[in-house]
C-alpha atoms as a PDB file:
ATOM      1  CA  UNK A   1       0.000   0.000   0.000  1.00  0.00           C
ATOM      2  CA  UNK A   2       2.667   2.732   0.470  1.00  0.00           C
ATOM      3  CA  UNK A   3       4.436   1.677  -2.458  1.00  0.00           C
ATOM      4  CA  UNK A   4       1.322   2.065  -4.379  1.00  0.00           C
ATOM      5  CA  UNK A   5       0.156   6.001  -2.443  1.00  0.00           C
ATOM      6  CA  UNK A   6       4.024   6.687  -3.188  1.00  0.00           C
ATOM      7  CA  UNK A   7       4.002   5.988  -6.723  1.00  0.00           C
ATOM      8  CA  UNK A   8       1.114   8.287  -7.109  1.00  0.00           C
ATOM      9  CA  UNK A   9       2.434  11.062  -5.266  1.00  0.00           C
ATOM     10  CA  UNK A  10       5.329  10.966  -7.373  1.00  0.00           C
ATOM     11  CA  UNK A  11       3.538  10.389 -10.098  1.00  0.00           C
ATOM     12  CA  UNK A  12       1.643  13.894  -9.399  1.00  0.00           C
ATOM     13  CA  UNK A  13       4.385  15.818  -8.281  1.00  0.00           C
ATOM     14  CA  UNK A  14       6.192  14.848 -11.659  1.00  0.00           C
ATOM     15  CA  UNK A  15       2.891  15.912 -13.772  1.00  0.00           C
ATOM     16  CA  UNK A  16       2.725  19.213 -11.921  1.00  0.00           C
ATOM     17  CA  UNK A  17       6.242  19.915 -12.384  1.00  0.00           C
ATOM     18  CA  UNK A  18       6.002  19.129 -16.523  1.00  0.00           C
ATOM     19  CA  UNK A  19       3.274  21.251 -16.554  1.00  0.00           C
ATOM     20  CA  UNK A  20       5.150  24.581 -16.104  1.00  0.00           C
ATOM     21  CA  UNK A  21       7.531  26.254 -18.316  1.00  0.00           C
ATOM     22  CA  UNK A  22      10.131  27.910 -16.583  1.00  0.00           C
ATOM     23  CA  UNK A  23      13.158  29.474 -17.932  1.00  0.00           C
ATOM     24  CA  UNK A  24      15.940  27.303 -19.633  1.00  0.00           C
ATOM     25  CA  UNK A  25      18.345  29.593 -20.574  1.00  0.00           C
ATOM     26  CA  UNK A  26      19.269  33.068 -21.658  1.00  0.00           C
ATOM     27  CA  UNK A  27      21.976  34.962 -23.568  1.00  0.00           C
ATOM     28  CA  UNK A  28      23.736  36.632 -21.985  1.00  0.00           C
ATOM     29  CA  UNK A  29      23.887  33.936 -19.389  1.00  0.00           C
ATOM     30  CA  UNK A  30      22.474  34.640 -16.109  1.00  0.00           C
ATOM     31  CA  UNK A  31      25.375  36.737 -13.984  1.00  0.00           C
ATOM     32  CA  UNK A  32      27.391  36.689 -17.040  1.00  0.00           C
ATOM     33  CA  UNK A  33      29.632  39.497 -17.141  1.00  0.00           C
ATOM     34  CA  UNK A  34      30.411  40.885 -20.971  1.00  0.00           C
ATOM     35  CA  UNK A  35      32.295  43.783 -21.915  1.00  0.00           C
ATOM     36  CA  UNK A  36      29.983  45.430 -24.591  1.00  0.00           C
ATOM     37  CA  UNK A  37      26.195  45.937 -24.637  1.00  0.00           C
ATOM     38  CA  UNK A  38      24.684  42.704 -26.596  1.00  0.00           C
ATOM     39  CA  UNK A  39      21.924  44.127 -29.015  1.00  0.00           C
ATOM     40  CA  UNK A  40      19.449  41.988 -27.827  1.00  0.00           C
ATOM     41  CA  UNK A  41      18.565  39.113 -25.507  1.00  0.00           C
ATOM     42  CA  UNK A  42      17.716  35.483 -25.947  1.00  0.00           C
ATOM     43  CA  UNK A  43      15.131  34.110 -23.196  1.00  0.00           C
ATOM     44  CA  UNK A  44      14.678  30.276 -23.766  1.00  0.00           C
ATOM     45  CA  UNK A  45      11.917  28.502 -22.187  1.00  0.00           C
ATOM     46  CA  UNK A  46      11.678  24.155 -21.568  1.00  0.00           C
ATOM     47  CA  UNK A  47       7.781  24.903 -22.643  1.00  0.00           C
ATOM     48  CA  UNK A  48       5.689  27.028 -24.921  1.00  0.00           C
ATOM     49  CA  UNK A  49       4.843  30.493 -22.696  1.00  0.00           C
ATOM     50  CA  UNK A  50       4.155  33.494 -23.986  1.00  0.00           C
ATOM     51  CA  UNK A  51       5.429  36.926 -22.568  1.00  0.00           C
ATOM     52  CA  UNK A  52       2.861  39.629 -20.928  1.00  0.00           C
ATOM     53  CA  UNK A  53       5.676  41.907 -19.962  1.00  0.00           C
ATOM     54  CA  UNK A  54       9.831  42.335 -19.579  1.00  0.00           C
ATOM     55  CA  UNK A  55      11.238  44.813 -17.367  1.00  0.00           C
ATOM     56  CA  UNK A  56      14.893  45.734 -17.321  1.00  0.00           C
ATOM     57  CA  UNK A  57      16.314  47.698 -14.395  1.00  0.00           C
ATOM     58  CA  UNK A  58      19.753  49.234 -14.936  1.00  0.00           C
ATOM     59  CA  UNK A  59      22.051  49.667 -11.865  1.00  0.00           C
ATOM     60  CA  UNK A  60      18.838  50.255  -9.800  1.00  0.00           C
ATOM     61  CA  UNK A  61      17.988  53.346 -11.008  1.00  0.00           C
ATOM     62  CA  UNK A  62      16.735  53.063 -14.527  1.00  0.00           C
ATOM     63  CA  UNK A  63      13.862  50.764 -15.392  1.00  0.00           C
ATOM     64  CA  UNK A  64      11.577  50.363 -18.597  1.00  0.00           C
ATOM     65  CA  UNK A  65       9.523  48.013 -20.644  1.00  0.00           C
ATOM     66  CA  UNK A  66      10.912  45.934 -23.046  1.00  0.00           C
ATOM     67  CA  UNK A  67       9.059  46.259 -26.329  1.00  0.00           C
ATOM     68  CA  UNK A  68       7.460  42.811 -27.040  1.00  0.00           C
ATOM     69  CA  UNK A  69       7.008  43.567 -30.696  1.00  0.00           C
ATOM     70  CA  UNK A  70       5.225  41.024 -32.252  1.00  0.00           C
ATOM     71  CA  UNK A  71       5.830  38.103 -30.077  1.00  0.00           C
ATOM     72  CA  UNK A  72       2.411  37.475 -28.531  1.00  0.00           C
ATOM     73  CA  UNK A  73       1.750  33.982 -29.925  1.00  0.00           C
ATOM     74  CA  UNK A  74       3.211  31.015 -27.452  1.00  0.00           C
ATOM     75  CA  UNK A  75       6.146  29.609 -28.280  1.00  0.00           C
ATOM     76  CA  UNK A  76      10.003  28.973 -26.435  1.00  0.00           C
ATOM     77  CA  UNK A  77      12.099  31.299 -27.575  1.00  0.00           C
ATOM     78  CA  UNK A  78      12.372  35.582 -27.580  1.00  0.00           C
ATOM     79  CA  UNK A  79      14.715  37.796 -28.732  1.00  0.00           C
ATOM     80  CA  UNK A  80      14.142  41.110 -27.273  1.00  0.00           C
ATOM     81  CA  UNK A  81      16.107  44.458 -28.440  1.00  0.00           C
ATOM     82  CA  UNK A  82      18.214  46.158 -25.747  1.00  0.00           C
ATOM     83  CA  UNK A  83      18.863  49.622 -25.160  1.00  0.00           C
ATOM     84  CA  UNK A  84      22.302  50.678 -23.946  1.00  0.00           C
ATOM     85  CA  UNK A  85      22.153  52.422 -20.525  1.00  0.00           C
ATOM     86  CA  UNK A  86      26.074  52.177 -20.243  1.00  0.00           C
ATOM     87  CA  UNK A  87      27.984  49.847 -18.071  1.00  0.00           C
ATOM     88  CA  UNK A  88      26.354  48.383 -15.136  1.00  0.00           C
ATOM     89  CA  UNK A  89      24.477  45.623 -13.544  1.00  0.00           C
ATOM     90  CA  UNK A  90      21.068  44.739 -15.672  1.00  0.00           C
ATOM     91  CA  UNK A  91      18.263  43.010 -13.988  1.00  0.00           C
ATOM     92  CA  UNK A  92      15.471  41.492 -16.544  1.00  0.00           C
ATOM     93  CA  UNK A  93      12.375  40.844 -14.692  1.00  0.00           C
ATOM     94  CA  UNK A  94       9.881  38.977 -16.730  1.00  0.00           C
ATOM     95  CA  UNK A  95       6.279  37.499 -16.441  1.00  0.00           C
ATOM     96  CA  UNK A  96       4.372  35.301 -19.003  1.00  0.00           C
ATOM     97  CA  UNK A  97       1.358  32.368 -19.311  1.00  0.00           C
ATOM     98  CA  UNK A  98       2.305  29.155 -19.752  1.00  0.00           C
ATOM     99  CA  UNK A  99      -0.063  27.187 -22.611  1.00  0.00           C
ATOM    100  CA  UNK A 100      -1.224  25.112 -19.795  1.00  0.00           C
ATOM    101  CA  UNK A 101      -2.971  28.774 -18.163  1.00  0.00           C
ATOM    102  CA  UNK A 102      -0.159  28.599 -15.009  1.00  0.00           C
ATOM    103  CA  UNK A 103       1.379  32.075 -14.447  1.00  0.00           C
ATOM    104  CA  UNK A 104       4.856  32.298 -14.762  1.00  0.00           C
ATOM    105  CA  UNK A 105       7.635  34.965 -13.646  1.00  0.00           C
ATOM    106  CA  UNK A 106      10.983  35.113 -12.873  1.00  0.00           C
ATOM    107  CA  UNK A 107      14.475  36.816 -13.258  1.00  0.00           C
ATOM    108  CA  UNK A 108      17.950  37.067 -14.495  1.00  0.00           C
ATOM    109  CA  UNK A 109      20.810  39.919 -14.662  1.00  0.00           C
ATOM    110  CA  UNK A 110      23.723  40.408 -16.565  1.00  0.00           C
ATOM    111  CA  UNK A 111      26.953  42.847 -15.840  1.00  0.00           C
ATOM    112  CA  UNK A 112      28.422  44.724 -18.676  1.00  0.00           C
ATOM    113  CA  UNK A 113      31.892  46.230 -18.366  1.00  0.00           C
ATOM    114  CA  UNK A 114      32.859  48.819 -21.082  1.00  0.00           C
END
């Protein structure tokens, strides 16, 4: 009998944690440190979200929306333009829905030394 209640609670935990999409990787690499602005950045997701907002904070005192563009449709991967606030610490907050309706937010920073 616990074998049997333990298989299932695994079995649930494991279905709740393939049903989210959280982030895989980005470029630059979170805590990276580069030493010139990149032109853009690459959010990759393990699951098809789609973005409802990304928020870059510069050095804690500068913050703005990243324009989305187009990319409203679900789907794993983003390429967002970014603006050069000089050299710094950048902080990319970002929030999306997962195409299984779950919320989803999180963070990542980069340093860029010019």
């Amino acid at each position: 009998m616990k074998t049997i209640l333990l298989a299932g609670m695994i079995g649930i935990w494991a279905t709740g944690a393939m049903a989210h999409s959280p982030l895989d990787t980005t470029t630059p690499t979170n805590e990276a440190t580069v030493t010139e602005m990149p032109t853009e950045v690459l959010m990759d997701f393990k699951g098809d979200i789609r973005l409802t907002r990304v928020a870059i904070t510069h050095a804690d005192t500068h913050s703005m929306d990243m324009d989305l563009g187009e990319q409203t449709a679900f789907t794993q991967e983003f390429t967002l333009p970014m603006h050069d606030m000089g050299a710094g610490v950048y902080v990319v907050e970002w929030r999306g829905l997962g195409a299984d309706g779950h919320a989803l937010n999180g963070t990542f920073s980069f340093t860029v030394e010019e």
